[in-house]
C-alpha atoms as a PDB file:
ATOM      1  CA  UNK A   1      69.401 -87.749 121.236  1.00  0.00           C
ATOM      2  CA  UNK A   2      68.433 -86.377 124.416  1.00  0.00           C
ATOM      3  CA  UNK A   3      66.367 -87.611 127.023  1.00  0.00           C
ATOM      4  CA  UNK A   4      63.591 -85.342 126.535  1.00  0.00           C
ATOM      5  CA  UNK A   5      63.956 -85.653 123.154  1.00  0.00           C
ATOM      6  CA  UNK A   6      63.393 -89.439 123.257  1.00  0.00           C
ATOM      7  CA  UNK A   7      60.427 -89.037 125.700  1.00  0.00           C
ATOM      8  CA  UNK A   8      58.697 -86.660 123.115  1.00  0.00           C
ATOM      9  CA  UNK A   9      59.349 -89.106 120.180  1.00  0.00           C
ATOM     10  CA  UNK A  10      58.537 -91.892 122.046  1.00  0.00           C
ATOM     11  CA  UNK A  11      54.586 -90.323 122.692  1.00  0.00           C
ATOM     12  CA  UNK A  12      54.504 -88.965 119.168  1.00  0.00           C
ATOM     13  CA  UNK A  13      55.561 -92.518 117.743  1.00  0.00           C
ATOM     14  CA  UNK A  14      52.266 -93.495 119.481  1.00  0.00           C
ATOM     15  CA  UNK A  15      50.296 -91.341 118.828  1.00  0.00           C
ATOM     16  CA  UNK A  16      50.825 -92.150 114.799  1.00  0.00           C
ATOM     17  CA  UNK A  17      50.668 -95.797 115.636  1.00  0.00           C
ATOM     18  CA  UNK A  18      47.605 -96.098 118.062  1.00  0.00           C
ATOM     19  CA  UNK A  19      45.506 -92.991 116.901  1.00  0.00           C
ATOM     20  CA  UNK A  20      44.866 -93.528 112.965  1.00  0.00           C
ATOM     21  CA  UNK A  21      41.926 -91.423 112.422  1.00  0.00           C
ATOM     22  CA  UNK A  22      42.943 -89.383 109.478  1.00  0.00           C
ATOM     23  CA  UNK A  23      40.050 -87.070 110.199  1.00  0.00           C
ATOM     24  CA  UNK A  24      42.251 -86.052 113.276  1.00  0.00           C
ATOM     25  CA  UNK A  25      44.650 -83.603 111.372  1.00  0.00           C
ATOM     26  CA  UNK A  26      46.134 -80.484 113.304  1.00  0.00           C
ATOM     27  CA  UNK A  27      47.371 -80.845 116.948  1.00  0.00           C
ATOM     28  CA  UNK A  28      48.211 -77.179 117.828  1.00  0.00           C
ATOM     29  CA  UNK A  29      46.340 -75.386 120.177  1.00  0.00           C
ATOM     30  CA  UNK A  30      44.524 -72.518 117.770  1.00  0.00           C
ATOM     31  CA  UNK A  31      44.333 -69.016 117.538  1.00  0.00           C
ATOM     32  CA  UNK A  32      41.134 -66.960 117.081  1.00  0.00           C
ATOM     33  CA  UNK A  33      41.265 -63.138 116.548  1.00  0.00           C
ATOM     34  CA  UNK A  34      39.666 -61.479 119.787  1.00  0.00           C
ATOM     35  CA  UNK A  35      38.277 -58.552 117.617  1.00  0.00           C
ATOM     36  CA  UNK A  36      35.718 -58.653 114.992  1.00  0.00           C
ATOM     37  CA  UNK A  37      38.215 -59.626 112.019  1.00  0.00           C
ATOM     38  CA  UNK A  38      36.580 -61.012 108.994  1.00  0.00           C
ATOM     39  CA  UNK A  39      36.867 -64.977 108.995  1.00  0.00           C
ATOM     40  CA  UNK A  40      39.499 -66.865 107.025  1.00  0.00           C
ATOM     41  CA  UNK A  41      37.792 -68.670 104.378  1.00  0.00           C
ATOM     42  CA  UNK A  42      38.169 -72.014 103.842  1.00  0.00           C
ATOM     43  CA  UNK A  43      36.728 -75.020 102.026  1.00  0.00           C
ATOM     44  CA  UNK A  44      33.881 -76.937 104.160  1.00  0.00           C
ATOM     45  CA  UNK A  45      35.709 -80.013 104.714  1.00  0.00           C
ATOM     46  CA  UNK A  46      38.599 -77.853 106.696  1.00  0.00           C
ATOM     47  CA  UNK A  47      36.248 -76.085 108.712  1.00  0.00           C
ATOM     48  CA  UNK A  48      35.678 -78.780 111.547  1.00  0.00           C
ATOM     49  CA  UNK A  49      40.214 -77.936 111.901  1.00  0.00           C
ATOM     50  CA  UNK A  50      39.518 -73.682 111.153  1.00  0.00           C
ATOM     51  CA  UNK A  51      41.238 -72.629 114.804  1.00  0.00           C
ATOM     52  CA  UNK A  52      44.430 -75.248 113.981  1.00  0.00           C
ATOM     53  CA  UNK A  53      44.310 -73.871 110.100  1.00  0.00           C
ATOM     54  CA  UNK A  54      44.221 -69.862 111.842  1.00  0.00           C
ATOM     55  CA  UNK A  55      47.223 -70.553 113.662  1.00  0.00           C
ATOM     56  CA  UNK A  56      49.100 -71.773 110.617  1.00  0.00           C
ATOM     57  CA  UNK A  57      47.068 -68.534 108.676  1.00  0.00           C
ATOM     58  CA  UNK A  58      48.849 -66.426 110.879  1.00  0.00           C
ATOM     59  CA  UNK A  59      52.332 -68.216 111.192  1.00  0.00           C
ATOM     60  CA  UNK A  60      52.378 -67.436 107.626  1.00  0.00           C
ATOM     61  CA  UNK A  61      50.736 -64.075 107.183  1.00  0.00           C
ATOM     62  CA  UNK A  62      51.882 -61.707 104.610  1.00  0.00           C
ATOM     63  CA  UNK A  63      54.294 -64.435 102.664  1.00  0.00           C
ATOM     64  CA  UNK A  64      53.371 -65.281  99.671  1.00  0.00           C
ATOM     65  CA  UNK A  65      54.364 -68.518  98.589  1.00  0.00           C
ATOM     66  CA  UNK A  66      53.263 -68.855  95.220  1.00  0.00           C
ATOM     67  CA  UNK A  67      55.905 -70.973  93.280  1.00  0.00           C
ATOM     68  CA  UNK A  68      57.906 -71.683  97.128  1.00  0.00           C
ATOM     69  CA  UNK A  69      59.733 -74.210  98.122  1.00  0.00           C
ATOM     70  CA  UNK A  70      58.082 -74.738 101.468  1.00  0.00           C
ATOM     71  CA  UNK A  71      59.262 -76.826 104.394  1.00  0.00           C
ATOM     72  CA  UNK A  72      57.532 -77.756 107.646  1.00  0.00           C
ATOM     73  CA  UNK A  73      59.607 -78.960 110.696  1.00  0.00           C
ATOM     74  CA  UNK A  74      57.766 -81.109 112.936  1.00  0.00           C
ATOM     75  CA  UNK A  75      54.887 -81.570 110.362  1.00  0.00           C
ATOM     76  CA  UNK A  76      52.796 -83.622 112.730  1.00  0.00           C
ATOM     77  CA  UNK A  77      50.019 -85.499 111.386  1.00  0.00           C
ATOM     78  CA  UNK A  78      50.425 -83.115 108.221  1.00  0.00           C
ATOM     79  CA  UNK A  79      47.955 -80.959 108.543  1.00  0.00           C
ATOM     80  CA  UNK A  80      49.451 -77.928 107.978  1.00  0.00           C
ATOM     81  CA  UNK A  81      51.839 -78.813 104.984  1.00  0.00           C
ATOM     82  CA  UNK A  82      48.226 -80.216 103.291  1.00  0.00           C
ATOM     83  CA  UNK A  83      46.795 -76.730 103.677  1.00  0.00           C
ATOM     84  CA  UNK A  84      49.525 -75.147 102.622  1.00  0.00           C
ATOM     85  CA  UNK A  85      50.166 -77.299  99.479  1.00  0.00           C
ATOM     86  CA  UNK A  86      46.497 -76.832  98.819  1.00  0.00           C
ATOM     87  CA  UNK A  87      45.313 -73.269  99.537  1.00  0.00           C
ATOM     88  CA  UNK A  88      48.434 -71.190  99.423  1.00  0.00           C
ATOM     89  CA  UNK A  89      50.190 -71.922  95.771  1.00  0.00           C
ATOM     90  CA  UNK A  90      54.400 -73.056  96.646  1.00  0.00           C
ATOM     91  CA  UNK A  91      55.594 -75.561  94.195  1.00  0.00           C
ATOM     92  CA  UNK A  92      56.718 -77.708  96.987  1.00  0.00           C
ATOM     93  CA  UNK A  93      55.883 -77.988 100.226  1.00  0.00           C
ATOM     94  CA  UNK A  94      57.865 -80.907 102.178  1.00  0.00           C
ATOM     95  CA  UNK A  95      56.786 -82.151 105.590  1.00  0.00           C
ATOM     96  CA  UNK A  96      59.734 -83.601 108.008  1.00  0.00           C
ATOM     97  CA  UNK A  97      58.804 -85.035 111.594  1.00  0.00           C
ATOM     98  CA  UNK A  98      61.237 -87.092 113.836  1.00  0.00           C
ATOM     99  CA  UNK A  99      58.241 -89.627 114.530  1.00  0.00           C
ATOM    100  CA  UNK A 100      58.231 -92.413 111.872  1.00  0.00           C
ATOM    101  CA  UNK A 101      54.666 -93.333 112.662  1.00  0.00           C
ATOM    102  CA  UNK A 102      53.550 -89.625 112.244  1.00  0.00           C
ATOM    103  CA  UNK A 103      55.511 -89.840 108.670  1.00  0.00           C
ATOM    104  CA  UNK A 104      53.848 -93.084 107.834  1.00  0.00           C
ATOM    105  CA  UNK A 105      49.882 -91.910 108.608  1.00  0.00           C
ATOM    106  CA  UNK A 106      51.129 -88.440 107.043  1.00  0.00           C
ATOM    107  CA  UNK A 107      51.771 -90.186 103.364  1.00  0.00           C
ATOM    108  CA  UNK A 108      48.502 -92.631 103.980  1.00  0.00           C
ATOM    109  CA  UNK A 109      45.988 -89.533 104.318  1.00  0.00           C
ATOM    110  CA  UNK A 110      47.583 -86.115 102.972  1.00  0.00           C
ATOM    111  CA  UNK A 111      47.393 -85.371  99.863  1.00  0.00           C
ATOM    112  CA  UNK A 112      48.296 -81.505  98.053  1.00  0.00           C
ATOM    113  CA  UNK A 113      50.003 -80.385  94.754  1.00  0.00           C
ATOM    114  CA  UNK A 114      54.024 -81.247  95.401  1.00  0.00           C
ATOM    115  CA  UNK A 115      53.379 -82.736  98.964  1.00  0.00           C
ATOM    116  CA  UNK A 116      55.614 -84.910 100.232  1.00  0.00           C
ATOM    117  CA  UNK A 117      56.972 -86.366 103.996  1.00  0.00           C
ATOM    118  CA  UNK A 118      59.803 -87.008 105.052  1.00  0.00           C
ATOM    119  CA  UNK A 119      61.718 -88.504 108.510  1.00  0.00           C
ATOM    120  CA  UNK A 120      64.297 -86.628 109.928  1.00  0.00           C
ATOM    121  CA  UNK A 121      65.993 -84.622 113.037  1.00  0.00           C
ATOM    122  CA  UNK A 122      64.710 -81.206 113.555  1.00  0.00           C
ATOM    123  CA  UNK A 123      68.606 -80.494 114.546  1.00  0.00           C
ATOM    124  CA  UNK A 124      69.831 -82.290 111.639  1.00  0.00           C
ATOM    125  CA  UNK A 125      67.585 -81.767 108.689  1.00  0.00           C
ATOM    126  CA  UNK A 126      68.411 -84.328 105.800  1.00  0.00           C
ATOM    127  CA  UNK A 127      68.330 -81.126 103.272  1.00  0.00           C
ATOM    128  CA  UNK A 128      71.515 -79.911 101.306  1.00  0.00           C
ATOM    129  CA  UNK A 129      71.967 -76.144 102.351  1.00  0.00           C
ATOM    130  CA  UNK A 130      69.530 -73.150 100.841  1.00  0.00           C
ATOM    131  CA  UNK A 131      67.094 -75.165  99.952  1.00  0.00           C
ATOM    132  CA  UNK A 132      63.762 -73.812 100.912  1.00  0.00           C
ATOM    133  CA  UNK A 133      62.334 -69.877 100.360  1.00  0.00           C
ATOM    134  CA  UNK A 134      60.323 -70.771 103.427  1.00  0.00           C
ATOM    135  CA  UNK A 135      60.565 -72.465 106.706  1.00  0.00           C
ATOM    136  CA  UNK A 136      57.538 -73.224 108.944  1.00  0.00           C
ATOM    137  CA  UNK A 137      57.195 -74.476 112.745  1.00  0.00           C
ATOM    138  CA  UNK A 138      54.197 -74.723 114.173  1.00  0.00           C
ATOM    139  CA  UNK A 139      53.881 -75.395 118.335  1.00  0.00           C
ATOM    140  CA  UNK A 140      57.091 -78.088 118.247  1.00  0.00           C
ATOM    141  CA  UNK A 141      60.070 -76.499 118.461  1.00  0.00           C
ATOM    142  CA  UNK A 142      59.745 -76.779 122.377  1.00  0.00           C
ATOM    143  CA  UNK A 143      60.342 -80.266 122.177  1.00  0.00           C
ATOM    144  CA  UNK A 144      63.628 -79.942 120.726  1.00  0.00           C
ATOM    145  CA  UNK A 145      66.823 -80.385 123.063  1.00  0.00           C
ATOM    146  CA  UNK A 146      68.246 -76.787 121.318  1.00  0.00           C
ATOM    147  CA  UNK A 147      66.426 -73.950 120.179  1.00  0.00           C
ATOM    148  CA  UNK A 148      69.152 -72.160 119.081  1.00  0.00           C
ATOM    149  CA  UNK A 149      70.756 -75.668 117.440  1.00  0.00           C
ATOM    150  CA  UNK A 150      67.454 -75.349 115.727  1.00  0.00           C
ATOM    151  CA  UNK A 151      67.285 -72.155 114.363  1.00  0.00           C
ATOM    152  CA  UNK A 152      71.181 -72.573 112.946  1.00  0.00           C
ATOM    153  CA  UNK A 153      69.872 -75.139 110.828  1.00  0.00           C
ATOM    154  CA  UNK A 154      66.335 -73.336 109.557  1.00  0.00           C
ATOM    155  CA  UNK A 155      69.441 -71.144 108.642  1.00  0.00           C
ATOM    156  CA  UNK A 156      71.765 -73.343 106.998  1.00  0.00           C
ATOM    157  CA  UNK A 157      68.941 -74.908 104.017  1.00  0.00           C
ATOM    158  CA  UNK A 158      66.672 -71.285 103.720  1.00  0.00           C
ATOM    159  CA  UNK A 159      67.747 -69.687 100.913  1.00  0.00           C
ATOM    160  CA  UNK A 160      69.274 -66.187 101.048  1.00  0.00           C
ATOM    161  CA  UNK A 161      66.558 -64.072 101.261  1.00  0.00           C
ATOM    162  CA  UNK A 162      64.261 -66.427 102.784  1.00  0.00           C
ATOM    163  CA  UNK A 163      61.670 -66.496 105.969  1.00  0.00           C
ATOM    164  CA  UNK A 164      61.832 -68.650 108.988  1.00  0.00           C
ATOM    165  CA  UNK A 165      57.984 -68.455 110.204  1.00  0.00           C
ATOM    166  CA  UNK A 166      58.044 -69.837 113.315  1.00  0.00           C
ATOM    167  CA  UNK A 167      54.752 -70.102 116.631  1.00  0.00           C
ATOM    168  CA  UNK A 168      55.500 -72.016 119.694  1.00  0.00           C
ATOM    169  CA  UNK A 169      54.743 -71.779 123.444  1.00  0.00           C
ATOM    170  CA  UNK A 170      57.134 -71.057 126.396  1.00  0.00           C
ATOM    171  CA  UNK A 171      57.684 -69.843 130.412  1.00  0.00           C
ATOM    172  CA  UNK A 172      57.121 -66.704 130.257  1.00  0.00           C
ATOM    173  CA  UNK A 173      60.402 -66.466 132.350  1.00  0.00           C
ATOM    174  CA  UNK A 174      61.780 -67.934 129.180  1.00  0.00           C
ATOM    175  CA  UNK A 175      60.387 -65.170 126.092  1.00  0.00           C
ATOM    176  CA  UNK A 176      63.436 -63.156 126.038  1.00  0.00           C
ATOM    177  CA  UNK A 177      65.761 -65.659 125.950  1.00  0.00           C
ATOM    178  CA  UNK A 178      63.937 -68.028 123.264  1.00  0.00           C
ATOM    179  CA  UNK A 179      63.304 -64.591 121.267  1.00  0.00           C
ATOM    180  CA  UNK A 180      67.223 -64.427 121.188  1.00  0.00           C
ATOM    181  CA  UNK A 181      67.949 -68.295 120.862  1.00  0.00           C
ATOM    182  CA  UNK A 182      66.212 -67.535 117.228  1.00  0.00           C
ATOM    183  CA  UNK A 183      68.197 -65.067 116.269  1.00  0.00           C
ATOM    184  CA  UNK A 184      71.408 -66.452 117.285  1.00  0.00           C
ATOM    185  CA  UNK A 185      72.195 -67.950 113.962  1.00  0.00           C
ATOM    186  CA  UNK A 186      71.886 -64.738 112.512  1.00  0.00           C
ATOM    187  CA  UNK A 187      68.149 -64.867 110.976  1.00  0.00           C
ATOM    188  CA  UNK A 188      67.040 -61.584 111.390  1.00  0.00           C
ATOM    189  CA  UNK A 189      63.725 -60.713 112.987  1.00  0.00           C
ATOM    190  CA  UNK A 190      60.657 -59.082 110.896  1.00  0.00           C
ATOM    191  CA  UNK A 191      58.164 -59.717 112.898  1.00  0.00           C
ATOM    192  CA  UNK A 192      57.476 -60.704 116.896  1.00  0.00           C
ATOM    193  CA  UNK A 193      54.380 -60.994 118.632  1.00  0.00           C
ATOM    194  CA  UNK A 194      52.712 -62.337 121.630  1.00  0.00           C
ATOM    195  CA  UNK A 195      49.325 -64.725 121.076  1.00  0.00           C
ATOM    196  CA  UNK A 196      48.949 -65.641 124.501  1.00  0.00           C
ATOM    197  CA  UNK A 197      45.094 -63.932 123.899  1.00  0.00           C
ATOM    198  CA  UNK A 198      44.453 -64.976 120.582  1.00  0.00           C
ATOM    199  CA  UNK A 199      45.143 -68.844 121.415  1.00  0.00           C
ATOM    200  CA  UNK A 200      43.282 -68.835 125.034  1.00  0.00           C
ATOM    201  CA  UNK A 201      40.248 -67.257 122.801  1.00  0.00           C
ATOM    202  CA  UNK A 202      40.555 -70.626 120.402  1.00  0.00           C
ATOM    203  CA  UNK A 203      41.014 -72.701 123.089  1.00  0.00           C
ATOM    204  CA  UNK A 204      37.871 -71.734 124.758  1.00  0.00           C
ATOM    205  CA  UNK A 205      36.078 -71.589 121.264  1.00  0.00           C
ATOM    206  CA  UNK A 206      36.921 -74.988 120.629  1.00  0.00           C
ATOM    207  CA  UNK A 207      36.895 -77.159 123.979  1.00  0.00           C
ATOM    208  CA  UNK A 208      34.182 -79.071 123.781  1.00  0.00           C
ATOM    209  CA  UNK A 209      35.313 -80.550 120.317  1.00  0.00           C
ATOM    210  CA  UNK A 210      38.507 -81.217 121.223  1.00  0.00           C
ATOM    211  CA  UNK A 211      37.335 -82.727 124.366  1.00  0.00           C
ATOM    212  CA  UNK A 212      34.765 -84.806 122.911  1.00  0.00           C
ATOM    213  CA  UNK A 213      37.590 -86.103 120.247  1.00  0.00           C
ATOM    214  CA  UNK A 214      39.287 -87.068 123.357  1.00  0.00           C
ATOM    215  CA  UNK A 215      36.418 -88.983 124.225  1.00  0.00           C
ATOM    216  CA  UNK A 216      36.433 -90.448 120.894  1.00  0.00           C
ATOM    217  CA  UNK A 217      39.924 -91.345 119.798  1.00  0.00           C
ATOM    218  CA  UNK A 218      42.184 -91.675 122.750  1.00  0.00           C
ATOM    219  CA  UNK A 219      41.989 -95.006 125.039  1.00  0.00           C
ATOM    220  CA  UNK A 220      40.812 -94.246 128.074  1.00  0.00           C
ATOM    221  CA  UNK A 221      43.765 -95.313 129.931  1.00  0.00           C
ATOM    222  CA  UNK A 222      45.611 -92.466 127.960  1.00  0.00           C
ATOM    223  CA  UNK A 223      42.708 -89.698 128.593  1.00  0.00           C
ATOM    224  CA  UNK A 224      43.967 -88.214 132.223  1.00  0.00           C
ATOM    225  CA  UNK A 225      47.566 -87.956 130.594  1.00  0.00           C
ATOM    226  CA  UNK A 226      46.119 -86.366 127.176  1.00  0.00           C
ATOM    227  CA  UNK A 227      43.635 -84.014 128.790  1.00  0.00           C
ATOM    228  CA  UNK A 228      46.304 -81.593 129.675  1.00  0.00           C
ATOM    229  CA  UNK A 229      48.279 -82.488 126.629  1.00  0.00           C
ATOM    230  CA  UNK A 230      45.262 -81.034 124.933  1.00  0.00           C
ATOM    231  CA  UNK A 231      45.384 -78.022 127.001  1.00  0.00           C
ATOM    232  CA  UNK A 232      41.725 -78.870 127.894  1.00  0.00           C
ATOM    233  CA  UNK A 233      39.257 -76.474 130.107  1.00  0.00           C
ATOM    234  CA  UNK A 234      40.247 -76.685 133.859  1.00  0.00           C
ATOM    235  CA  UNK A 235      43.210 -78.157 133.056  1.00  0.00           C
ATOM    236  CA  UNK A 236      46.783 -76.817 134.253  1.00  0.00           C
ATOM    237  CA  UNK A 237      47.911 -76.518 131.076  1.00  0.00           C
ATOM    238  CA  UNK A 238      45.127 -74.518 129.901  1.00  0.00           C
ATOM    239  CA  UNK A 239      45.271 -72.618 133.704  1.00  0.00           C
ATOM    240  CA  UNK A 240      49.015 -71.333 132.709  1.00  0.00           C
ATOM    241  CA  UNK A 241      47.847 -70.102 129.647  1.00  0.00           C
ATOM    242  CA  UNK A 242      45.118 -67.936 131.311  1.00  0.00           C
ATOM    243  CA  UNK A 243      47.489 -66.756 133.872  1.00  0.00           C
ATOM    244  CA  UNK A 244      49.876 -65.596 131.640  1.00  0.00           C
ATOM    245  CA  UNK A 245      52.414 -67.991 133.378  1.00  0.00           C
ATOM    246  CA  UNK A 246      52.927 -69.512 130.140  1.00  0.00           C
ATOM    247  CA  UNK A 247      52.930 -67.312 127.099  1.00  0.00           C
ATOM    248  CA  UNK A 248      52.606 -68.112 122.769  1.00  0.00           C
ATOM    249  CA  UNK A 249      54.418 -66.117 120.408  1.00  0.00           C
ATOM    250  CA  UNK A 250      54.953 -66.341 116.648  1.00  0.00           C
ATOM    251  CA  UNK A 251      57.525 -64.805 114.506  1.00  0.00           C
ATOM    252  CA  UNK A 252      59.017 -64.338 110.983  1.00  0.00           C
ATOM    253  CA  UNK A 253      63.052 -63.792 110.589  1.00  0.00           C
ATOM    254  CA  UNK A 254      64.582 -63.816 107.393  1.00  0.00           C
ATOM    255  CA  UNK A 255      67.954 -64.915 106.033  1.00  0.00           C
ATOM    256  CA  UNK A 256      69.733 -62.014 104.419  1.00  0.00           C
ATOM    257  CA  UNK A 257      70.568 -61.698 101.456  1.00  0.00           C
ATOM    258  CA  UNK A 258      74.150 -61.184 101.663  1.00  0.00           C
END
């Protein structure tokens, strides 16, 4: 395990441990259509989370997953993989994270239809090959020490036939090069976009929550080093967005067939 790699466990590991909240349940940044498109309906108690539930709504848009086998890679506080076991019909949906304190809170508090969690390396998923009809990574896959490392094993347990939905930030020096690091296993691309907008928009929309759970749930000797993390207003996190010096894309690449 690489350095990096070990610094990025090591904060999620405390985050799990230190921060138990279970009402704290996404920790992507959002996305929030800048037009007038109708609103994603969801059940009252996940619409204090809607802009961290959008983001996965769009990850996934235009699967369908009824009767999938659906795995998330670097499920998080689990989140996601609930919303997805709940709302969207697979027969399984499996959560794996690296941190074992994230994996811990995730089988306390989530609950969905053929949820489960699971431990394990993003580069070395504990799956036998073709496995899953759908893979899903949501804003973690730029932790990792190897994107394309990464992607050759989303490869290795999809199915043939399968999708790879994928949304994560990066440089924007860096877009062309990650856009190929995904492809490099040979999952072939259906769909690539840029979100920068649509997740500045959430962003905005939801700052003073997410800055008041701050407040709330993180000790305050933690705050200055979790602001940014959070991508808060005035931040430079938040600046790079805005800039464009840092840009979010999403994308779905399928395994063929043959």
């Amino acid at each position: 395990m690489r350095v990096g790699q070990l610094a990025w466990r090591a904060c999620y590991e405390w985050l799990g441990a230190r921060v138990r909240q279970p009402a704290w349940t996404f920790m992507n940044y959002g996305f929030a259509p800048v037009d007038a498109a109708p609103p994603l309906p969801l059940d009252p108690a996940d619409e204090p989370d809607r802009y961290g539930i959008q983001l996965y709504a769009h990850a996934l848009d235009g699967l369908d997953l009824t009767g999938a086998d659906v795995l998330e890679v670097g499920c998080g506080r689990g989140g996601g993989a609930s919303w997805v076991a709940r709302t969207r019909g697979p027969a399984t949906t499996t959560g794996v994270d690296l941190a074992a304190s994230a994996v811990r809170l995730c089988r306390r508090t989530r609950e969905g239809p053929g949820l489960r969690f699971v431990q394990g390396d993003a580069l070395a998923l504990p799956f036998d090959d073709a496995t899953f009809d759908v893979v899903l990574n949501v804003e973690s896959s730029h932790c990792y020490p190897s994107t394309a490392a990464f992607a050759a094993e989303v490869h290795r347990v999809l199915r043939p036939g399968g999708t790879f939905a994928w949304a994560d930030f990066r440089p924007a020096d860096d877009v062309a090069t990650v856009r190929e690091q995904l492809r490099s296993s040979g999952l072939e691309p259906v769909r690539e976009l840029d979100v920068t907008d649509e997740v500045v928009h959430a962003l905005r929309l939801d700052d003073a929550r997410r800055a008041e759970l701050v407040e709330s749930w993180i000790p305050r000797a933690a705050r200055p080093l979790f602001r940014p993390f959070a991508a808060l207003d005035g931040t430079p996190t938040h600046e790079r967005f805005v800039t464009g010096e840092t840009r979010y894309l999403s994308a779905q690449l399928r395994r063929a067939v043959a």
